[in-house]
N, C-alpha and C. Protein backbone atom coordinates (compact mmCIF):
# COMPACT_ATOMS: atom_id res chain seq x y z
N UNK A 1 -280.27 -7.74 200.64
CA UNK A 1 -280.30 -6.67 199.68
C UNK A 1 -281.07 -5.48 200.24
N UNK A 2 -282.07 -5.43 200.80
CA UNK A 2 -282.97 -4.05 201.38
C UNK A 2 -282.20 -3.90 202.37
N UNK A 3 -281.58 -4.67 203.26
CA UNK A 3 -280.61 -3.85 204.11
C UNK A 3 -279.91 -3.28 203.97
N UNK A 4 -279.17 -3.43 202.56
CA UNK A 4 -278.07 -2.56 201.54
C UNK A 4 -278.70 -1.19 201.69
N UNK A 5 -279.76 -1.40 200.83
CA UNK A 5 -281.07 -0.32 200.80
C UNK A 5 -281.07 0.24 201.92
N UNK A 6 -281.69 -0.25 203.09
CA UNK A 6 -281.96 0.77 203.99
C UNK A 6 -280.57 1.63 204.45
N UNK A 7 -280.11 0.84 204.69
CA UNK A 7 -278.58 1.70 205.81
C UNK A 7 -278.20 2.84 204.29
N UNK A 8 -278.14 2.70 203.41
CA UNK A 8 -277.48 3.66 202.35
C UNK A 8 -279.09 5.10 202.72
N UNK A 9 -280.04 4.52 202.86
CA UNK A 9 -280.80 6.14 203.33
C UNK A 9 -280.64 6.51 204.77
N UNK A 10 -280.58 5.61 205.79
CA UNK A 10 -279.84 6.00 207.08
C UNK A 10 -278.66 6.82 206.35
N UNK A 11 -277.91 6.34 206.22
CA UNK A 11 -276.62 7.42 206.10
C UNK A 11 -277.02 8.75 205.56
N UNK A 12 -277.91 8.71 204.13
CA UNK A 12 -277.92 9.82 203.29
C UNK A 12 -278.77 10.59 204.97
N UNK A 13 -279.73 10.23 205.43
CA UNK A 13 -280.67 11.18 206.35
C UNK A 13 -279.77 11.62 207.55
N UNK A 14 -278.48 10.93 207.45
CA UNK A 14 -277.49 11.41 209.07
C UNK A 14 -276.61 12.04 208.15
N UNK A 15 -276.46 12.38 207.16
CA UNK A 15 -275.57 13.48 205.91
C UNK A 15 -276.20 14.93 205.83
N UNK A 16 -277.47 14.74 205.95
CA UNK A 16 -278.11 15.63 205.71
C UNK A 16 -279.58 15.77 206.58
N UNK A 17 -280.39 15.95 207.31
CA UNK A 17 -281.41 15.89 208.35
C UNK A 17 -282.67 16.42 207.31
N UNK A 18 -282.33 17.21 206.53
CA UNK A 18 -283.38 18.32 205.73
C UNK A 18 -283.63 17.74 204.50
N UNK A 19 -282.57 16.70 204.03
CA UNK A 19 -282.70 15.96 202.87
C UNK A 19 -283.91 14.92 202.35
N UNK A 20 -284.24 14.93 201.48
CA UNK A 20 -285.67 14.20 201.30
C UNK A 20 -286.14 13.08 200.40
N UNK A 21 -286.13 11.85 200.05
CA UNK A 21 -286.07 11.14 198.37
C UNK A 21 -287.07 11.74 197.75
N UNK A 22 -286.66 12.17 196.30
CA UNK A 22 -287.98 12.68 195.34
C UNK A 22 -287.63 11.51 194.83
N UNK A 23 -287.33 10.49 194.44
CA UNK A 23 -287.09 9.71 193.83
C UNK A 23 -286.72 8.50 193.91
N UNK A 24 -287.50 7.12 194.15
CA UNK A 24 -286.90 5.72 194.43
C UNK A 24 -287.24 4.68 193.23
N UNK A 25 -286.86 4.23 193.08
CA UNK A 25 -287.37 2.98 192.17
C UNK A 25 -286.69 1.63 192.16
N UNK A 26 -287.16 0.55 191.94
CA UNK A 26 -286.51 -0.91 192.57
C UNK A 26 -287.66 -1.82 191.66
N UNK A 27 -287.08 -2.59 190.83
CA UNK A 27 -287.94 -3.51 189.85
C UNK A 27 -286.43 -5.30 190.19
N UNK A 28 -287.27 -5.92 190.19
CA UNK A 28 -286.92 -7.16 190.29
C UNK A 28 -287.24 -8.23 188.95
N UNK A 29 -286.50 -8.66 188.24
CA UNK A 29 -287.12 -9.28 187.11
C UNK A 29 -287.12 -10.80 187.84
N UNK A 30 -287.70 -11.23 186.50
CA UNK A 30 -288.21 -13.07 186.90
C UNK A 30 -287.17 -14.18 187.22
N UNK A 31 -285.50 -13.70 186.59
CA UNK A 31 -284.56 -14.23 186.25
C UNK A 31 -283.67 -13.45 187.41
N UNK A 32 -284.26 -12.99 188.48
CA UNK A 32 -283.14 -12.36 189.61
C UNK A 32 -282.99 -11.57 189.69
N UNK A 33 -282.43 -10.46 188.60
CA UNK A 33 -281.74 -9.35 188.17
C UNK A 33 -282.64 -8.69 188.97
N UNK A 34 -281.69 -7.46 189.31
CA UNK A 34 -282.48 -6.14 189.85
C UNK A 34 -282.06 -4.71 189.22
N UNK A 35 -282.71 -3.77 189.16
CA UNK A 35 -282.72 -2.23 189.25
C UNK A 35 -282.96 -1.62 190.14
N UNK A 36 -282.09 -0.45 190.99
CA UNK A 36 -282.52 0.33 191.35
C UNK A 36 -281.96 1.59 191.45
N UNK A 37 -282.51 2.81 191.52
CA UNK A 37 -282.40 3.79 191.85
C UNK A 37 -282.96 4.69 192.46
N UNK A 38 -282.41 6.12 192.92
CA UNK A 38 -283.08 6.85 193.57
C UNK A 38 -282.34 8.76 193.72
N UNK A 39 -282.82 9.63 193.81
CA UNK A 39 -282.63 10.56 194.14
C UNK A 39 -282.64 11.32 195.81
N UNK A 40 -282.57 12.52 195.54
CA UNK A 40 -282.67 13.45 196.57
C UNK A 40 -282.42 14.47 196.76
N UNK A 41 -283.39 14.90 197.72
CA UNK A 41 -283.63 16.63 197.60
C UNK A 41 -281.91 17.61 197.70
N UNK A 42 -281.34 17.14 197.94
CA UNK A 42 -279.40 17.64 198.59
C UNK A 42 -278.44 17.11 197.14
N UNK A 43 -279.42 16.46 196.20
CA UNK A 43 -278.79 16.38 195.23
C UNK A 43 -277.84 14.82 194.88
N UNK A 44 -278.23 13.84 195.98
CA UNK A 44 -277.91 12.49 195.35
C UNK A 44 -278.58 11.49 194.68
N UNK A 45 -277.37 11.09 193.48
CA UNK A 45 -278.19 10.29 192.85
C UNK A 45 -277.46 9.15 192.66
N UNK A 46 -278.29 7.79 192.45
CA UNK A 46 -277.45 6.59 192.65
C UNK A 46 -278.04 5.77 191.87
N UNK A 47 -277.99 4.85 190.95
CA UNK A 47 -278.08 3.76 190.57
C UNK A 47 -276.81 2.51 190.72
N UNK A 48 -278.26 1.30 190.84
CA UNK A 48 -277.47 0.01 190.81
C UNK A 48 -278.62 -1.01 190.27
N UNK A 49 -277.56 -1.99 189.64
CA UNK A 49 -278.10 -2.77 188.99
C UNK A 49 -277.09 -4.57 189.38
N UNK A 50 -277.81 -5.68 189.10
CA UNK A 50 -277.34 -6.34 189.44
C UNK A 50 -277.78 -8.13 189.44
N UNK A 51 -277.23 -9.17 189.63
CA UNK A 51 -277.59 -10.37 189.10
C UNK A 51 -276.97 -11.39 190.24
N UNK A 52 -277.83 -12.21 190.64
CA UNK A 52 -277.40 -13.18 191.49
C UNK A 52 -277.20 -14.57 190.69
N UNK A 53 -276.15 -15.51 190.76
CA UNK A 53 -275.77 -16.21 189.98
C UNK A 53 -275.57 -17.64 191.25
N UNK A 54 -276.25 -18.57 191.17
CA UNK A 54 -276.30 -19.77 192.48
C UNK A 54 -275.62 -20.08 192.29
N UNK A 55 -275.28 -20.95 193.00
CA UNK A 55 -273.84 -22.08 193.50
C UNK A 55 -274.45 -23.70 193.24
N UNK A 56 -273.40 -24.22 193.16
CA UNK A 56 -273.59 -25.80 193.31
C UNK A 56 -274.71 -26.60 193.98
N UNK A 57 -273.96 -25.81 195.33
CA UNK A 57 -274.72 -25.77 196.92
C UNK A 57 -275.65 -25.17 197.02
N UNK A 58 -276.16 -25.20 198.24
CA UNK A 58 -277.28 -24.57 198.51
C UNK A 58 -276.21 -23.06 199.55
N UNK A 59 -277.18 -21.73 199.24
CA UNK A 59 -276.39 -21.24 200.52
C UNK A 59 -275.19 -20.81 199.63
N UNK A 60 -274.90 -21.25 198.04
CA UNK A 60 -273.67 -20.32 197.64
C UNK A 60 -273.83 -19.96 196.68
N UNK A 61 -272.83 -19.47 195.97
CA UNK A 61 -272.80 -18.59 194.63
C UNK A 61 -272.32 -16.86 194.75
N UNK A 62 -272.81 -16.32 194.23
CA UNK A 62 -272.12 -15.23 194.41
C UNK A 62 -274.09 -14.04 193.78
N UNK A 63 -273.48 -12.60 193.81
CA UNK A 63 -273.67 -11.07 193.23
C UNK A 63 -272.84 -10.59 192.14
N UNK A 64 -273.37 -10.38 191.09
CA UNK A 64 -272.56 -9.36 190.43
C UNK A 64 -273.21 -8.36 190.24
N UNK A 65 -272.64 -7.05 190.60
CA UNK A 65 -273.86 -5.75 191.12
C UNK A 65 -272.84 -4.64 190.27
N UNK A 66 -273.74 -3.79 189.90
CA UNK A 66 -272.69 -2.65 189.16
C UNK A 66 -273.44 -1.15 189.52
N UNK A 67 -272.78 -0.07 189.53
CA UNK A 67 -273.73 1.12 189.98
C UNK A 67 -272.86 2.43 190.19
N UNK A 68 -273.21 3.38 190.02
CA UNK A 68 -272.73 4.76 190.56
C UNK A 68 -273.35 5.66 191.50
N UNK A 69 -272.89 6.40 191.87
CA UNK A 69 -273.69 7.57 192.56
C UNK A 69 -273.05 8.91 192.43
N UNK A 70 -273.70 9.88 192.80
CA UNK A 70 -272.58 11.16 192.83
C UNK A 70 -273.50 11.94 193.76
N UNK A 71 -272.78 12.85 193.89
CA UNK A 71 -273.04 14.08 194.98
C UNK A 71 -272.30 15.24 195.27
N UNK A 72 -273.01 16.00 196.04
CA UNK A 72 -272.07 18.11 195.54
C UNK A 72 -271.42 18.01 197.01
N UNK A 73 -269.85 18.16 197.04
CA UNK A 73 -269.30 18.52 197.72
C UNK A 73 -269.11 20.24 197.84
N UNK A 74 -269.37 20.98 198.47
CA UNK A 74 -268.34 22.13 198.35
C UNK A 74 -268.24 23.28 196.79
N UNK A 75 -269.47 22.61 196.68
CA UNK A 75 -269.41 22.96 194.81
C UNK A 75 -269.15 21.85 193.60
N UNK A 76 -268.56 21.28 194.10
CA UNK A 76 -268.00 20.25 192.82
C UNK A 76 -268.78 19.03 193.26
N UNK A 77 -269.19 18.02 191.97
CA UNK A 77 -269.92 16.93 192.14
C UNK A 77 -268.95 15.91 192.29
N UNK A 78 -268.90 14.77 192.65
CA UNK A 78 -267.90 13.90 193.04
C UNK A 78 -269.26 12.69 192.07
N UNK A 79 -268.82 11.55 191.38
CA UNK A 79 -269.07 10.51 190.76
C UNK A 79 -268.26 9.28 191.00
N UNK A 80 -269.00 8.24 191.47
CA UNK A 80 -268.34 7.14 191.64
C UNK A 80 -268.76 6.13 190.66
N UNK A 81 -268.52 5.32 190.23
CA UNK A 81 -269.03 4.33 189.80
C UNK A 81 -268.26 2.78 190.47
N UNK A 82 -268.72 1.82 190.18
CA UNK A 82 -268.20 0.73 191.00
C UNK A 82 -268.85 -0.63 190.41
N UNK A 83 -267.79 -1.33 191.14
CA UNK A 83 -268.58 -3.61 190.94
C UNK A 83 -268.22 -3.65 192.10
N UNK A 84 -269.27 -4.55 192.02
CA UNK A 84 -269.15 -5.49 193.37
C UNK A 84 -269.04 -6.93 192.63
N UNK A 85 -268.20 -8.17 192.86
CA UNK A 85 -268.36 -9.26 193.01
C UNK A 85 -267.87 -10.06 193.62
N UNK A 86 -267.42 -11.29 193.06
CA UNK A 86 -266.88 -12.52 194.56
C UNK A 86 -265.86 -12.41 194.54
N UNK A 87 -265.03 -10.93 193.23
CA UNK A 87 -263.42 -10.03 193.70
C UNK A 87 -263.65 -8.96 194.69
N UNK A 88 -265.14 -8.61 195.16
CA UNK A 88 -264.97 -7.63 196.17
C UNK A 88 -265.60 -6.53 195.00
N UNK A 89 -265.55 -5.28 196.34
CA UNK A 89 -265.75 -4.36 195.58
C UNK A 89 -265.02 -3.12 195.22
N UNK A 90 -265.23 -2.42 193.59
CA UNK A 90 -264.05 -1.96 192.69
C UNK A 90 -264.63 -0.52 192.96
N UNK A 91 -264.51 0.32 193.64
CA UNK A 91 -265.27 1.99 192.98
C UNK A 91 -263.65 2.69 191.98
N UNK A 92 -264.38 3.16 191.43
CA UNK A 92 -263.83 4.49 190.25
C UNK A 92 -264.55 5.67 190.22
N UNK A 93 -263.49 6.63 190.52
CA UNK A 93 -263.83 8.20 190.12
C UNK A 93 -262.39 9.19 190.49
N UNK A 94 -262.51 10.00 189.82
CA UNK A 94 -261.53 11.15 189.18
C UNK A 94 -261.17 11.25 190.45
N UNK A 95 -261.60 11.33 191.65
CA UNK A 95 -261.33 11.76 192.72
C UNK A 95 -260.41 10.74 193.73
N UNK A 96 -260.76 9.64 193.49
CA UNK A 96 -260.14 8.65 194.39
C UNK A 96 -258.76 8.18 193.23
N UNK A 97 -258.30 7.46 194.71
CA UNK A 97 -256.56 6.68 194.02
C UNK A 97 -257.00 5.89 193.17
N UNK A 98 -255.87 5.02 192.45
CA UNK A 98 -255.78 4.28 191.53
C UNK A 98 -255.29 2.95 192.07
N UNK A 99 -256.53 1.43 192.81
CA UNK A 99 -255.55 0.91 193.32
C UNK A 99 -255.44 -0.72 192.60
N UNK A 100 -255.54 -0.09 191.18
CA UNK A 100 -255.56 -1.36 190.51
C UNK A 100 -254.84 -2.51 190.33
N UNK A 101 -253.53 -2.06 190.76
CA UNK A 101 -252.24 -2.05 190.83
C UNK A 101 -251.87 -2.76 191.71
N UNK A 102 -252.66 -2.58 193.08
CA UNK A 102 -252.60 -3.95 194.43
C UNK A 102 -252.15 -5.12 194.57
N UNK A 103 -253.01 -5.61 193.93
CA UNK A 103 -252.94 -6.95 193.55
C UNK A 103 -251.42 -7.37 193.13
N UNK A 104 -250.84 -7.14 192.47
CA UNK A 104 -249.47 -7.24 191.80
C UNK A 104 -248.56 -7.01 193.00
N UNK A 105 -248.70 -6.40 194.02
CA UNK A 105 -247.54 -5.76 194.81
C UNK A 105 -248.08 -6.75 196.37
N UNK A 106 -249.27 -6.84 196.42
CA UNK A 106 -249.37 -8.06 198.03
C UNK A 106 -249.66 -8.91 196.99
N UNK A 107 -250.29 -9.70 195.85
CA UNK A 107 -250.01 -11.05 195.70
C UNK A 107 -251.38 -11.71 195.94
N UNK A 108 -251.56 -12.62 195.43
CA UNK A 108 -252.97 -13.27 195.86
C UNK A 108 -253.28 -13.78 197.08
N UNK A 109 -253.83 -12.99 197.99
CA UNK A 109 -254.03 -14.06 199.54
C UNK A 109 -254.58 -15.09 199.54
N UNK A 110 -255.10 -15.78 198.99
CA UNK A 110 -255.41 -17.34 199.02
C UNK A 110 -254.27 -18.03 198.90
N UNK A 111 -253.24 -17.73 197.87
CA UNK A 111 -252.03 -18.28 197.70
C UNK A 111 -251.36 -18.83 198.90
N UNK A 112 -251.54 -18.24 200.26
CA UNK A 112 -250.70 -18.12 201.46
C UNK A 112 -251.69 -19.23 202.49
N UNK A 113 -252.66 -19.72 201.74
CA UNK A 113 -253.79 -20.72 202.76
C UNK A 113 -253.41 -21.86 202.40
């Protein structure tokens, strides 16, 4: 999970060199769950939130993580929002395709194992 963390401010600092966090925050509750968010001086902002759920086994189970971010392109703000789980991960925003629809047209790949 902090590696999530780190590489997402690597990127924001190779986006922008001058860019700065005014803003981080990261709380862990007793039961797993996490919060976090954060800002920045160039104007991104991101939250995520999220729940680890064990497995049988040791070593499995899954994330269910939920979160947005946005940021100023060119003038206009772009907003994502998104899941992550053991379907992968879903982003949504006005800006991107619609590829909900996938699934129906390739078919379940496990089906083919």
């Amino acid at each position: 999970m902090k590696t999530i963390v780190l590489l997402c401010f690597v990127a924001l600092a190779l986006a922008n060199e001058d860019a700065k966090i005014v803003n981080y925050q990261f709380e862990i509750a007793e039961d797993g769950s996490y919060d976090s968010k954060f800002q920045t001086t160039n104007g991104i902002n991101a939250n995520e939130d999220g729940i680890s759920y064990p497995g049988n086994e040791p070593e499995t189970g899954n994330y269910v993580r939920t979160g947005s971010y946005s940021y100023e392109w060119e003038g206009v703000t772009y907003t994502v929002t998104w899941t992550a789980d053991e379907n992968g991960f879903h982003p949504e925003g006005e800006h991107l395709p619609d590829f909900s629809h996938t699934r129906e047209h390739i078919g379940d790949i496990s089906e083919g194992q």
